[in-house]
C-alpha atoms as a PDB file:
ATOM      1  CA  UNK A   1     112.981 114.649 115.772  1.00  0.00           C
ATOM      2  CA  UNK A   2     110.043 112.412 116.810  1.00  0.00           C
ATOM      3  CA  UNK A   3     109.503 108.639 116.050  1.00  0.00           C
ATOM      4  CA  UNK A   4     108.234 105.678 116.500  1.00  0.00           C
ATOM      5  CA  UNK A   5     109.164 102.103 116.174  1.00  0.00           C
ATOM      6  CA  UNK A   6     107.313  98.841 116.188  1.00  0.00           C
ATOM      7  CA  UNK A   7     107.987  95.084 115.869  1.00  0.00           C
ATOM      8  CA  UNK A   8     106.282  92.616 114.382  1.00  0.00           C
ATOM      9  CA  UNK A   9     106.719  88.634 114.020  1.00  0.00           C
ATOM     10  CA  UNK A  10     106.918  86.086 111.874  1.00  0.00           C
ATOM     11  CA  UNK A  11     103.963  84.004 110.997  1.00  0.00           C
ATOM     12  CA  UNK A  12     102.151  80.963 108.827  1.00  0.00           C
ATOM     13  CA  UNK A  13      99.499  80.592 106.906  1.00  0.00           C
ATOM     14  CA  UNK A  14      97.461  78.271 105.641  1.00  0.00           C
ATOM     15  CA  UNK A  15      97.637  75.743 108.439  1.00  0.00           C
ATOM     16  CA  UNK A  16      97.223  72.495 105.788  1.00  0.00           C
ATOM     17  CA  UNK A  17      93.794  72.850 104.263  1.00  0.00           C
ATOM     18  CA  UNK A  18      92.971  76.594 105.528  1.00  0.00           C
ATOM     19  CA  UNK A  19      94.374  78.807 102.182  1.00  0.00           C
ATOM     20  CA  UNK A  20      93.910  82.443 102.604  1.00  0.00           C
ATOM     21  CA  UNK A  21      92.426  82.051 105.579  1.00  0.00           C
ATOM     22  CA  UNK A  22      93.911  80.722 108.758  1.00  0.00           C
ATOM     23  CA  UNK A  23      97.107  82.675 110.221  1.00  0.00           C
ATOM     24  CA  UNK A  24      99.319  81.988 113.237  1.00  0.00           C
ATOM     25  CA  UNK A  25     101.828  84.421 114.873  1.00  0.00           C
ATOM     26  CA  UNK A  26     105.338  82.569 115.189  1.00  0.00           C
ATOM     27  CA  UNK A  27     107.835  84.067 118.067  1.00  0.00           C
ATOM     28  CA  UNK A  28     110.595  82.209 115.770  1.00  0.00           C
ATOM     29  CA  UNK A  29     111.573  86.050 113.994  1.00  0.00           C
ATOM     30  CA  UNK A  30     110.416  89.798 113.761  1.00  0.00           C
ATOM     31  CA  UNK A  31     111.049  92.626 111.671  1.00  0.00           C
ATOM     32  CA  UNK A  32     111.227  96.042 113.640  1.00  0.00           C
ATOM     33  CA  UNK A  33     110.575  99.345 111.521  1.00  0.00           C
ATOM     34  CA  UNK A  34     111.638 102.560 113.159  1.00  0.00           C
ATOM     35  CA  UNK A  35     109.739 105.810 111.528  1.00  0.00           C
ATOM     36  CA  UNK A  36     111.214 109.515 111.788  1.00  0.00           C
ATOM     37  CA  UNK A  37     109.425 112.641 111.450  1.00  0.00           C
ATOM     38  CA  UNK A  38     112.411 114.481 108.954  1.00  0.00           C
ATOM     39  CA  UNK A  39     112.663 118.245 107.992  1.00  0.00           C
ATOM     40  CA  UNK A  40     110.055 119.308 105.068  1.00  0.00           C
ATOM     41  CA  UNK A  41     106.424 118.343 103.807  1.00  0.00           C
ATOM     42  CA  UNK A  42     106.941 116.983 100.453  1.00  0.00           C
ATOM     43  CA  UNK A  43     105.582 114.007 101.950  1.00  0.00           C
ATOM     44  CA  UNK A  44     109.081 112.360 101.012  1.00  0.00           C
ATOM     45  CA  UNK A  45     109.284 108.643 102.059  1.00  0.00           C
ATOM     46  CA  UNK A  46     112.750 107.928 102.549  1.00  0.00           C
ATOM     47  CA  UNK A  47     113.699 103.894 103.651  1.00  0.00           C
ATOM     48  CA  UNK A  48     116.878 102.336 104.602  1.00  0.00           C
ATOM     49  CA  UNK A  49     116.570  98.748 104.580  1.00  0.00           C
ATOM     50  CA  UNK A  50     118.573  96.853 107.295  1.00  0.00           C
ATOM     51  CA  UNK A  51     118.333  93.466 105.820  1.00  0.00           C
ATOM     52  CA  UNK A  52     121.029  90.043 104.536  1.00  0.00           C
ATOM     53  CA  UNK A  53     119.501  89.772 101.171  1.00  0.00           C
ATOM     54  CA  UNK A  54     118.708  92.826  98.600  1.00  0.00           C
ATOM     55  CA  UNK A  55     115.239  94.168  98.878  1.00  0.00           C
ATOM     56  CA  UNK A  56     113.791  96.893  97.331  1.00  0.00           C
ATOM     57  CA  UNK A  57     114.210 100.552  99.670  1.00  0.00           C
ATOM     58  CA  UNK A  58     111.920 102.324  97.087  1.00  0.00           C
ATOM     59  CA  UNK A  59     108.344 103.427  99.104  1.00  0.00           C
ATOM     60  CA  UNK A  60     106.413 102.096  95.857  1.00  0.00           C
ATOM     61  CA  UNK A  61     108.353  99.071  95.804  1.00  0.00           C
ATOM     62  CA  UNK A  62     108.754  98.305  99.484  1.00  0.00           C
ATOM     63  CA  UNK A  63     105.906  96.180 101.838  1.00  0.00           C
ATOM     64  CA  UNK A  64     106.585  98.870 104.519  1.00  0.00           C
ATOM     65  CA  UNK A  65     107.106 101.894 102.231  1.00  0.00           C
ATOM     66  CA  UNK A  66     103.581 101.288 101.027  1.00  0.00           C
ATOM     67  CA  UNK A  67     101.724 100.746 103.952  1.00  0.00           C
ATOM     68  CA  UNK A  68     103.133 103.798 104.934  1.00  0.00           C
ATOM     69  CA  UNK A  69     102.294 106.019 101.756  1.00  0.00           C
ATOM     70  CA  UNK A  70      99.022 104.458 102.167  1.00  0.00           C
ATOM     71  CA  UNK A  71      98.146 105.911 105.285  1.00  0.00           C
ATOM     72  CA  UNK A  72      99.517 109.166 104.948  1.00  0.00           C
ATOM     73  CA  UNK A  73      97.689 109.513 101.837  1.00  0.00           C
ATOM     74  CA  UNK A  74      93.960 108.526 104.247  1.00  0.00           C
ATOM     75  CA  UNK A  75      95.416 110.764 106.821  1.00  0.00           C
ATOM     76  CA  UNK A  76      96.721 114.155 104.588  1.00  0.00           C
ATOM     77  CA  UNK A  77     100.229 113.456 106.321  1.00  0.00           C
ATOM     78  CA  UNK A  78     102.639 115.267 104.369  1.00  0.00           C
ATOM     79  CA  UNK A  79     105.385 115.704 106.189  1.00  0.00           C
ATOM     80  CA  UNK A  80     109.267 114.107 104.809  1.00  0.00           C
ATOM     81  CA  UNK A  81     109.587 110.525 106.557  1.00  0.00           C
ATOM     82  CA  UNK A  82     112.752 108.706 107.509  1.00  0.00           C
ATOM     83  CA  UNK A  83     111.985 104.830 107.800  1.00  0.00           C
ATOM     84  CA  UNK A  84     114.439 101.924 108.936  1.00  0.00           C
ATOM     85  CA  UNK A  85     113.225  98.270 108.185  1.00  0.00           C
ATOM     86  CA  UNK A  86     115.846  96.065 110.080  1.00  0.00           C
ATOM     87  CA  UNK A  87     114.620  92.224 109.054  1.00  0.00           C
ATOM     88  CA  UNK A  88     114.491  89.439 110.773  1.00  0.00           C
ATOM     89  CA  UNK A  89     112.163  87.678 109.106  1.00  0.00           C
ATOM     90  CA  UNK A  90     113.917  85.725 106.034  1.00  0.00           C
ATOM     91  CA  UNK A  91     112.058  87.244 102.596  1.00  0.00           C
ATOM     92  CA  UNK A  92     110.540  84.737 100.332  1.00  0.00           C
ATOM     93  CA  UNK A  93     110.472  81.456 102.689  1.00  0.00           C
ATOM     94  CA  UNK A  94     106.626  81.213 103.679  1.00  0.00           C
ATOM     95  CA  UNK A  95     107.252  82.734 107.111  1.00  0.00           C
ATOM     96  CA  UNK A  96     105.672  86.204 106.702  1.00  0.00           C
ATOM     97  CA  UNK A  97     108.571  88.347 105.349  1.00  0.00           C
ATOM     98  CA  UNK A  98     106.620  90.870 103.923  1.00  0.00           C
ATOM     99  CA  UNK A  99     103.435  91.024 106.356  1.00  0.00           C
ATOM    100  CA  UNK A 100     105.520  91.628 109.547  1.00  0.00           C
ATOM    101  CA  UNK A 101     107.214  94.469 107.696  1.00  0.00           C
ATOM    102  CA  UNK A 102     104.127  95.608 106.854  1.00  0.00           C
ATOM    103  CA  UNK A 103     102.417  95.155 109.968  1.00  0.00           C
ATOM    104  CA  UNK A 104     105.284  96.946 111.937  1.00  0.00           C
ATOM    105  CA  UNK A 105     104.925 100.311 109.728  1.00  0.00           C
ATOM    106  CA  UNK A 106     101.003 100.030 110.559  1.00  0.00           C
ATOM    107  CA  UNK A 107     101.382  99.611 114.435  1.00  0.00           C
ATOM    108  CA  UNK A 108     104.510 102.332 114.232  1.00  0.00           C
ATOM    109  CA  UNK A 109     102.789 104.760 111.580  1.00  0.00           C
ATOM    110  CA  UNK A 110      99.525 104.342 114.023  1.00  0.00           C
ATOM    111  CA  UNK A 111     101.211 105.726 117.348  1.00  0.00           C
ATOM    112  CA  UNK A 112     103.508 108.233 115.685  1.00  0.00           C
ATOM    113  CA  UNK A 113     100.595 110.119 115.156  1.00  0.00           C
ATOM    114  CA  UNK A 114      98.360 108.802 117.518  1.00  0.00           C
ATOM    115  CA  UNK A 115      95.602 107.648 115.456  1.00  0.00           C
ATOM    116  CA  UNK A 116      94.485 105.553 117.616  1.00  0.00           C
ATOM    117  CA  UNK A 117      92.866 103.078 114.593  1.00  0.00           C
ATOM    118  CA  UNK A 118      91.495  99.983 116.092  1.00  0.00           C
ATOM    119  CA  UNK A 119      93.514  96.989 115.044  1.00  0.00           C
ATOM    120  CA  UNK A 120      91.756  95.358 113.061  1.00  0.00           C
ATOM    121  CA  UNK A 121      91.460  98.326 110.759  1.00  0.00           C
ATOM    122  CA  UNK A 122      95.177  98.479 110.689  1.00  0.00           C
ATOM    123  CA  UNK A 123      94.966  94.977 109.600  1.00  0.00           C
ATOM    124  CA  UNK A 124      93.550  96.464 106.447  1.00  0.00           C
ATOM    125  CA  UNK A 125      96.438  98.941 105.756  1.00  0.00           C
ATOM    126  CA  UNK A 126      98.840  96.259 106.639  1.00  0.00           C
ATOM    127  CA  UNK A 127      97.838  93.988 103.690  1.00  0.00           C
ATOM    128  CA  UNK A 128      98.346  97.032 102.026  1.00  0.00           C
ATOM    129  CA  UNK A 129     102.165  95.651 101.839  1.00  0.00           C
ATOM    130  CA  UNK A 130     101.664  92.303 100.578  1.00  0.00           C
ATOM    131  CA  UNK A 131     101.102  93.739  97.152  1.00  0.00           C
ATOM    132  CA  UNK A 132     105.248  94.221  96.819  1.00  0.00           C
ATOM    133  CA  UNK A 133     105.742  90.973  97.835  1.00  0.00           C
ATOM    134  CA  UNK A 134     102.220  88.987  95.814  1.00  0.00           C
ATOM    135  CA  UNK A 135     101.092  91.419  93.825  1.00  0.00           C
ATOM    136  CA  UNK A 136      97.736  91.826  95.325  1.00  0.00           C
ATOM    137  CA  UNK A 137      96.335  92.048  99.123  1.00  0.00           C
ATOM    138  CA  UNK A 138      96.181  88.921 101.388  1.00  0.00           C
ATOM    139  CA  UNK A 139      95.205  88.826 104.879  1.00  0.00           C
ATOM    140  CA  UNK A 140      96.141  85.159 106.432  1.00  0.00           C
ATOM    141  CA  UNK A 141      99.889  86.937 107.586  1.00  0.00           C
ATOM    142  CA  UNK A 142      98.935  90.121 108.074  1.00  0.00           C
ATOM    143  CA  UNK A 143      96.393  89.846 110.669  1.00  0.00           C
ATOM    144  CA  UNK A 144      98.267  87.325 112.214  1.00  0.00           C
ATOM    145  CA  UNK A 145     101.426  89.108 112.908  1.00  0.00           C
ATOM    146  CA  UNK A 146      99.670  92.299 114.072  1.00  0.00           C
ATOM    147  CA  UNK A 147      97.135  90.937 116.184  1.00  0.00           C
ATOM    148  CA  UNK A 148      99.033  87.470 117.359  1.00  0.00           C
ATOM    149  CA  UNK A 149      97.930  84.488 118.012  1.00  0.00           C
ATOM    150  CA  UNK A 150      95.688  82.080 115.679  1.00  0.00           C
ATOM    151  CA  UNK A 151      93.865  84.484 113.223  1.00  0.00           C
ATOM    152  CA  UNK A 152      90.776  83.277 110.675  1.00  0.00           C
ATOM    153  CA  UNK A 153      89.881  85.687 108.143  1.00  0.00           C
ATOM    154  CA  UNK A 154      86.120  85.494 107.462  1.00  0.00           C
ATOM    155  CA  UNK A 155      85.279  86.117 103.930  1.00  0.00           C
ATOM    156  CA  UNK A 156      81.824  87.557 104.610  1.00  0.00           C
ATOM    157  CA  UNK A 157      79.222  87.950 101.485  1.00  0.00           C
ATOM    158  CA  UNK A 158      79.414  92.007 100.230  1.00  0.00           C
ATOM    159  CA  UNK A 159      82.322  92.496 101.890  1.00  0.00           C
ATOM    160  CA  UNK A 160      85.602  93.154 100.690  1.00  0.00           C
ATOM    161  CA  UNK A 161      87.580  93.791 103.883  1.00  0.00           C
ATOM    162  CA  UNK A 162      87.467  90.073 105.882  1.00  0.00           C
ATOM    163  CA  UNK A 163      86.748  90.110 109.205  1.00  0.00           C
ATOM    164  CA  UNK A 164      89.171  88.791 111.783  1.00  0.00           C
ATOM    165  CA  UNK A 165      88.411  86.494 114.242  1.00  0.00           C
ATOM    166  CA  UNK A 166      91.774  86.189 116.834  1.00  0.00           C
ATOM    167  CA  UNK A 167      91.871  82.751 119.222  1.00  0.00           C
ATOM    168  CA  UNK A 168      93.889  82.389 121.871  1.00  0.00           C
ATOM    169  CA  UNK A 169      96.425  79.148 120.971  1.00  0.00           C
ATOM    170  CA  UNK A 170      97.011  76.331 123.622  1.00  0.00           C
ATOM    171  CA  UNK A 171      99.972  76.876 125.824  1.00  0.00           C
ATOM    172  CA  UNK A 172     101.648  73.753 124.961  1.00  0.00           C
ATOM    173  CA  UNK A 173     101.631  74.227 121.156  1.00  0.00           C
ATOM    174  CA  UNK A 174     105.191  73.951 120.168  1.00  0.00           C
ATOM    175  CA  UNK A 175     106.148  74.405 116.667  1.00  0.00           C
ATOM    176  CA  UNK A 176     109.412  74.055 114.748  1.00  0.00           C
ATOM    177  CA  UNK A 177     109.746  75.431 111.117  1.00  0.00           C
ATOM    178  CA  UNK A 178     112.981  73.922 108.900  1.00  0.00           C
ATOM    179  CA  UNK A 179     113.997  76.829 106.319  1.00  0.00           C
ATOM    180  CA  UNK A 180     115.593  75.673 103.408  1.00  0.00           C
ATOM    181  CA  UNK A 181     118.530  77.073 101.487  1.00  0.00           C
ATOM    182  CA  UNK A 182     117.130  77.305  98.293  1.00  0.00           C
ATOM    183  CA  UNK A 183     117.247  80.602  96.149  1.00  0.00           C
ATOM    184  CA  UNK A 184     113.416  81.824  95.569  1.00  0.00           C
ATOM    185  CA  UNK A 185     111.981  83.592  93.069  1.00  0.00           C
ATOM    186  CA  UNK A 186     111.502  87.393  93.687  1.00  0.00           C
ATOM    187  CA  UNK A 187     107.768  86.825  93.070  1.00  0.00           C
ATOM    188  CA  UNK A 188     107.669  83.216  94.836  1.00  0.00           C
ATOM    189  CA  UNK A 189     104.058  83.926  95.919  1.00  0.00           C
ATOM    190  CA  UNK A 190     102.980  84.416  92.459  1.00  0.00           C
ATOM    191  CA  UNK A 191     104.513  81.397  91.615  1.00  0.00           C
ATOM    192  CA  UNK A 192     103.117  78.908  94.355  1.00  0.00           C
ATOM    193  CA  UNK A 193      99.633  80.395  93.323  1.00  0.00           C
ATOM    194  CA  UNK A 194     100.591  79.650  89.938  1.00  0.00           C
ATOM    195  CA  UNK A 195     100.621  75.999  90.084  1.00  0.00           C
ATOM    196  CA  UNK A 196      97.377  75.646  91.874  1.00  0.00           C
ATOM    197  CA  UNK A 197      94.769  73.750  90.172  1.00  0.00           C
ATOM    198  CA  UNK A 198      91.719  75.838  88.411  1.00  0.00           C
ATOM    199  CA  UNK A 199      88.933  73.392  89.444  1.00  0.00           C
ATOM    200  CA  UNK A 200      88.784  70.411  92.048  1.00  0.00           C
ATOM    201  CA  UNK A 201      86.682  67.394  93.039  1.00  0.00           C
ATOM    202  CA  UNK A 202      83.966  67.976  95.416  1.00  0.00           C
ATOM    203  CA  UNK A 203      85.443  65.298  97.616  1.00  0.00           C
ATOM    204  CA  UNK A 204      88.753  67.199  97.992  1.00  0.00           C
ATOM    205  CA  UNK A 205      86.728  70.347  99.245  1.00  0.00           C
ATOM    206  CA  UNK A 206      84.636  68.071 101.647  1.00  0.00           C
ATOM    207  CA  UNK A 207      87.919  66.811 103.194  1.00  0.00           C
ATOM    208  CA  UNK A 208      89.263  70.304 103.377  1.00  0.00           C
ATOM    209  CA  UNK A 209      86.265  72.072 105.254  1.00  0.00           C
ATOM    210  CA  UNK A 210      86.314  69.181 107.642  1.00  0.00           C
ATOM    211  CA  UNK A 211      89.675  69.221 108.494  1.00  0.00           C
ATOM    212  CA  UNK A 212      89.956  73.565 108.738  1.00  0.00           C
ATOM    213  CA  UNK A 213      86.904  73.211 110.661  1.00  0.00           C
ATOM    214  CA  UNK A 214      88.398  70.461 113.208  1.00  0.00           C
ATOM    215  CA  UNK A 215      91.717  73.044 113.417  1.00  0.00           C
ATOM    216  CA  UNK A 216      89.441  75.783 114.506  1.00  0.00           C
ATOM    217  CA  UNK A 217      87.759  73.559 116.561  1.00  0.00           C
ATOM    218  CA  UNK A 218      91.379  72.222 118.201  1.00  0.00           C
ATOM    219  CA  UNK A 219      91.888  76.023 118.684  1.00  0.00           C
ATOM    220  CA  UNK A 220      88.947  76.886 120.778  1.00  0.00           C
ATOM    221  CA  UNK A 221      89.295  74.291 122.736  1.00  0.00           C
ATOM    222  CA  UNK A 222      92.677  74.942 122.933  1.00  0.00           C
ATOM    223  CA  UNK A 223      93.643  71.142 122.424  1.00  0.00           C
ATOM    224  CA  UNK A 224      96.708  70.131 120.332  1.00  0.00           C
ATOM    225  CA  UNK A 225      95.831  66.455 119.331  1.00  0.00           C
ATOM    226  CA  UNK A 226      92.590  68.447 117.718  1.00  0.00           C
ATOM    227  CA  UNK A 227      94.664  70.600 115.883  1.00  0.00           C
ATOM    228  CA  UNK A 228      96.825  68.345 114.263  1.00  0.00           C
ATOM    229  CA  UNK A 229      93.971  65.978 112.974  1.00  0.00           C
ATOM    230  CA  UNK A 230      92.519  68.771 110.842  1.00  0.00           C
ATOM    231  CA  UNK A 231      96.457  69.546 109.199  1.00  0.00           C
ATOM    232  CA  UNK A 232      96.067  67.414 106.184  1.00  0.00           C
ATOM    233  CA  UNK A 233      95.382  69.516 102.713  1.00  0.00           C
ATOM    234  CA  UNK A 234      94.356  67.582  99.391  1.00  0.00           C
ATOM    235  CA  UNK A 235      94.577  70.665  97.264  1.00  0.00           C
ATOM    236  CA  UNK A 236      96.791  72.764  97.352  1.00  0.00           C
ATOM    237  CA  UNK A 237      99.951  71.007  99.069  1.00  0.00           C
ATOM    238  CA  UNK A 238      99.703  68.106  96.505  1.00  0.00           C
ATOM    239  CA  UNK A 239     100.201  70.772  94.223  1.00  0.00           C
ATOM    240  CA  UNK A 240     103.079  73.058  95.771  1.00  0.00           C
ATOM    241  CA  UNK A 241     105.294  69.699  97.225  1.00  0.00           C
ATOM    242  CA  UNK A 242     107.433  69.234  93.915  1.00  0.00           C
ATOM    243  CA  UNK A 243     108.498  72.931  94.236  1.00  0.00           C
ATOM    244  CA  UNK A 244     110.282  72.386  97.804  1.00  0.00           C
ATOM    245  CA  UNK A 245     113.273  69.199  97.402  1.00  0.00           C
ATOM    246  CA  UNK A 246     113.210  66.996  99.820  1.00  0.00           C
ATOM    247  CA  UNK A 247     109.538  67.763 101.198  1.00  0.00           C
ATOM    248  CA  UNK A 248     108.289  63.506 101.781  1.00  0.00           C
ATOM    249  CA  UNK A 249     111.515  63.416 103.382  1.00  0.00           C
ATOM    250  CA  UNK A 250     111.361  65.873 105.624  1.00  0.00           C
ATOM    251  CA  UNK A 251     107.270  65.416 106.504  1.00  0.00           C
ATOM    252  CA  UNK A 252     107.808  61.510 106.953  1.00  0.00           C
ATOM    253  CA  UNK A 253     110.835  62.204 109.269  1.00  0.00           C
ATOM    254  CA  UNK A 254     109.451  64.802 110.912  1.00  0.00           C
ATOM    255  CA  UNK A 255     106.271  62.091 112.013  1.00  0.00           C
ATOM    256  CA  UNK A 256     108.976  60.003 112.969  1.00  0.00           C
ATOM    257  CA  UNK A 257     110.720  61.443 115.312  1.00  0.00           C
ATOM    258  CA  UNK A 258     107.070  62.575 117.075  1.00  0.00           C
ATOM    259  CA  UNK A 259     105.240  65.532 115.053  1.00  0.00           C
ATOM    260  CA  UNK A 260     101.587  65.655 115.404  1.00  0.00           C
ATOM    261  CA  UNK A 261     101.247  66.663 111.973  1.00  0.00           C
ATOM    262  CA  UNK A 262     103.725  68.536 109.395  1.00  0.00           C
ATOM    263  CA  UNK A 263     102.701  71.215 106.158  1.00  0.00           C
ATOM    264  CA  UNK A 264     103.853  73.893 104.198  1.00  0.00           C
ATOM    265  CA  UNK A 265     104.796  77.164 105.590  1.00  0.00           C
ATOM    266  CA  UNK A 266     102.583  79.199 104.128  1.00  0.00           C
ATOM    267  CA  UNK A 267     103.710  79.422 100.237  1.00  0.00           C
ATOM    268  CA  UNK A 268     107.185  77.990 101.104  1.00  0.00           C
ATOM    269  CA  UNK A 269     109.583  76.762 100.821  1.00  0.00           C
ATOM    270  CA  UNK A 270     109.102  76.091 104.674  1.00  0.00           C
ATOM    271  CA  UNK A 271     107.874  73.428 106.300  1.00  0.00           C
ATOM    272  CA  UNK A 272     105.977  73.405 109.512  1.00  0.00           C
ATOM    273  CA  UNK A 273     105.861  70.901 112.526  1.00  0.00           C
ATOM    274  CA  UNK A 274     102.938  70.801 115.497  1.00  0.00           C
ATOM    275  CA  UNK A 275     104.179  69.545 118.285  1.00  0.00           C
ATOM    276  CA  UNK A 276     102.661  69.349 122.172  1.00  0.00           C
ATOM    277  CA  UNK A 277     104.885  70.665 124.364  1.00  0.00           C
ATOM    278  CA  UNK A 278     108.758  71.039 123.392  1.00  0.00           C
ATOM    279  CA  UNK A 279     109.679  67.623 124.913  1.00  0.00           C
ATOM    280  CA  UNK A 280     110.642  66.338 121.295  1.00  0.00           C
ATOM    281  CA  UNK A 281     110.859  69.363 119.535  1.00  0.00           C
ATOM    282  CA  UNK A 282     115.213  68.443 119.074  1.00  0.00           C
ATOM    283  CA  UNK A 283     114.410  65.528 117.382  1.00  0.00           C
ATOM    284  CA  UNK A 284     111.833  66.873 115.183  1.00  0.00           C
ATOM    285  CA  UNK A 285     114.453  69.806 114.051  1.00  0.00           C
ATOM    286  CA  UNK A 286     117.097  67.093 113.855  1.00  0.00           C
ATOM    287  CA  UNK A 287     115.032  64.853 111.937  1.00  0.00           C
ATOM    288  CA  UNK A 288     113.546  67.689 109.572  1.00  0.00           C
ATOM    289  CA  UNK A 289     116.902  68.795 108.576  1.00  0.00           C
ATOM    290  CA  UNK A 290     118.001  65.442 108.121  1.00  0.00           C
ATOM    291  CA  UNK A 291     115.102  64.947 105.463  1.00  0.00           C
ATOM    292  CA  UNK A 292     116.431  68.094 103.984  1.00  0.00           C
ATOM    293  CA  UNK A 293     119.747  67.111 103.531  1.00  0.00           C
ATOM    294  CA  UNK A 294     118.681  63.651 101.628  1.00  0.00           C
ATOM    295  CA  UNK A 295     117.864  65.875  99.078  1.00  0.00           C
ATOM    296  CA  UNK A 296     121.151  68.252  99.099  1.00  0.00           C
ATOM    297  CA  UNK A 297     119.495  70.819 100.635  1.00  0.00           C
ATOM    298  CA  UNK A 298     120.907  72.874 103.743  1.00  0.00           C
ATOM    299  CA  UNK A 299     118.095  74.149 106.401  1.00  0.00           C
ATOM    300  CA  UNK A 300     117.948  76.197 109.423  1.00  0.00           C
ATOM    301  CA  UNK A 301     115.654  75.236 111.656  1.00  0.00           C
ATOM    302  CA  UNK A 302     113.421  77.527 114.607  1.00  0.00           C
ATOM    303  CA  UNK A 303     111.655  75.466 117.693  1.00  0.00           C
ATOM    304  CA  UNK A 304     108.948  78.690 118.424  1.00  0.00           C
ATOM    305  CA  UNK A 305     105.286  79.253 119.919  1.00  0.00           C
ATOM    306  CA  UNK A 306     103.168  81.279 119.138  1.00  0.00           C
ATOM    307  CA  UNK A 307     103.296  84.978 119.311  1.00  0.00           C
ATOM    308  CA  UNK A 308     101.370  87.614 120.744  1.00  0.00           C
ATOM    309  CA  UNK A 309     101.813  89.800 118.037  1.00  0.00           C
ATOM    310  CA  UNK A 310     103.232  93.576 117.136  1.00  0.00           C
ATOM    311  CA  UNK A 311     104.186  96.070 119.524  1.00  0.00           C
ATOM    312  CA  UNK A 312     105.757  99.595 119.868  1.00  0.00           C
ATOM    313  CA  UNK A 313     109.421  99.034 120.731  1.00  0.00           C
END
């Protein structure tokens, strides 16, 4: 029987002060989804999930399952589908979970039946998977873990699809992400949204365009030291730090021992360290963890660049 399978890694969002927005592709992790062509046109969507923690195999219910059903719908595919989802990528932790899932059906999906749809329009049915996971389409993940590297999502007037601007990272970006064991809500993006405050000072915005403007800026001219100068949020992280234990800890620590600049994994509970090169990378793991553990908390820890994105495996 044919098929087709695809990887796809993990990524952040946010980047400090860029929410929905700014994406990076992380070659910490990667979910691979393998999709067979099986007997019958009931347009059946049958998924076996390959995964440490339980998540839900139903197509309806699934980040991958609906991308698929999605597609097949836009396509008149009908035939009976046999998917695998083997994760990598831990669910629930602010590194992606759902989008590289999602973004591996896309790319697999795409090639199966060679539909040759540019990839920024599979960007579109990707995000079509962060509604099991959120509730509701985002982009910042997505489009970075199916087109790699640093991805901004430009919210253009009368549109509702973003656009996706992709920039090359600097080869000596280093990053190392700390993953706490915590238990997470099944709906943990729902819940980091919740907490977010309805109305801010103009002030805070100010500071927040400048400093996602001097990240993009860091990016294109692919300088580090830029980069981390424009990490520093005054919204939203003020708001989400009491739901992760231990997070002064582990951000002062993490400066410490030689991070540029330190912030939330996308929703978390991960935390995020830019570093230039991986000369002190060690001690920044060593040091996050340790800022982890003040607080009774356990973490795994991934020294990673960034990634070029998915591919058919």
């Amino acid at each position: 029987m044919k098929s087709c399978a695809a990887s796809a890694p993990s990524s952040t969002a946010n980047l400090g002060p860029g929410y929905d927005v700014f994406g990076l592709a992380l070659d910490a992790l990667q979910d691979i989804v393998k999709i067979t062509k099986a007997a019958g046109k009931d347009g059946r969507i049958d998924i076996t999930m390959f995964s440490d923690v339980k998540i839900p195999a139903e197509a309806e219910s699934n980040s991958a399952g609906l991308v698929i059903k999605r597609m097949a719908k836009e396509f008149g595919i009908g035939d009976n589908l046999k998917v695998e989802v083997r994760k990598g990528v831990p669910a629930g932790y602010g590194m992606g979970s759902s989008a590289a899932s999602a973004a591996a059906a896309a790319v697999a999906f795409n090639r199966l039946y060679n539909l040759k749809i540019p990839k920024n329009k599979l960007v579109e049915y990707a995000a079509e998977g962060e509604i099991a996971s959120a509730g509701a389409k985002h982009y910042d993940n997505v489009s970075a873990s199916l087109l790699g590297g640093f991805i901004v999502s430009s919210i253009l007037p009368g549109k509702q699809v973003p656009e996706f601007i992709r920039i090359e990272p600097p080869k000596d970006l280093v990053l190392v992400v700390a993953v706490p064991s915590i238990p997470v809500p099944a709906k943990k993006t729902e819940v980091a949204r919740s907490v977010l405050p309805k109305e801010v000072p103009l002030k805070s915005v100010v500071h927040n365009v400048s400093g996602a403007s001097t990240i993009v800026a860091g990016f294109a001219l692919k300088d580090v030291d830029v980069i981390a100068r424009g990490i520093n949020d005054v919204i939203v992280e003020p708001a989400r730090k009491h739901l992760i234990p231990g997070y002064d800890s582990v951000r002062s620590h993490a400066l410490e021992a030689g991070a540029l600049a330190v912030t939330i994994s996308g929703a978390g509970p991960s935390m995020i360290a830019f570093l230039k090169t991986s000369k002190k990378a060690k001690k920044v793991a060593a040091a996050m963890a340790a800022g982890f553990k003040e607080a009774g908390v356990q973490c795994r820890t991934f020294t990673c660049r960034p990634s070029n994105g998915s591919r058919v495996v």
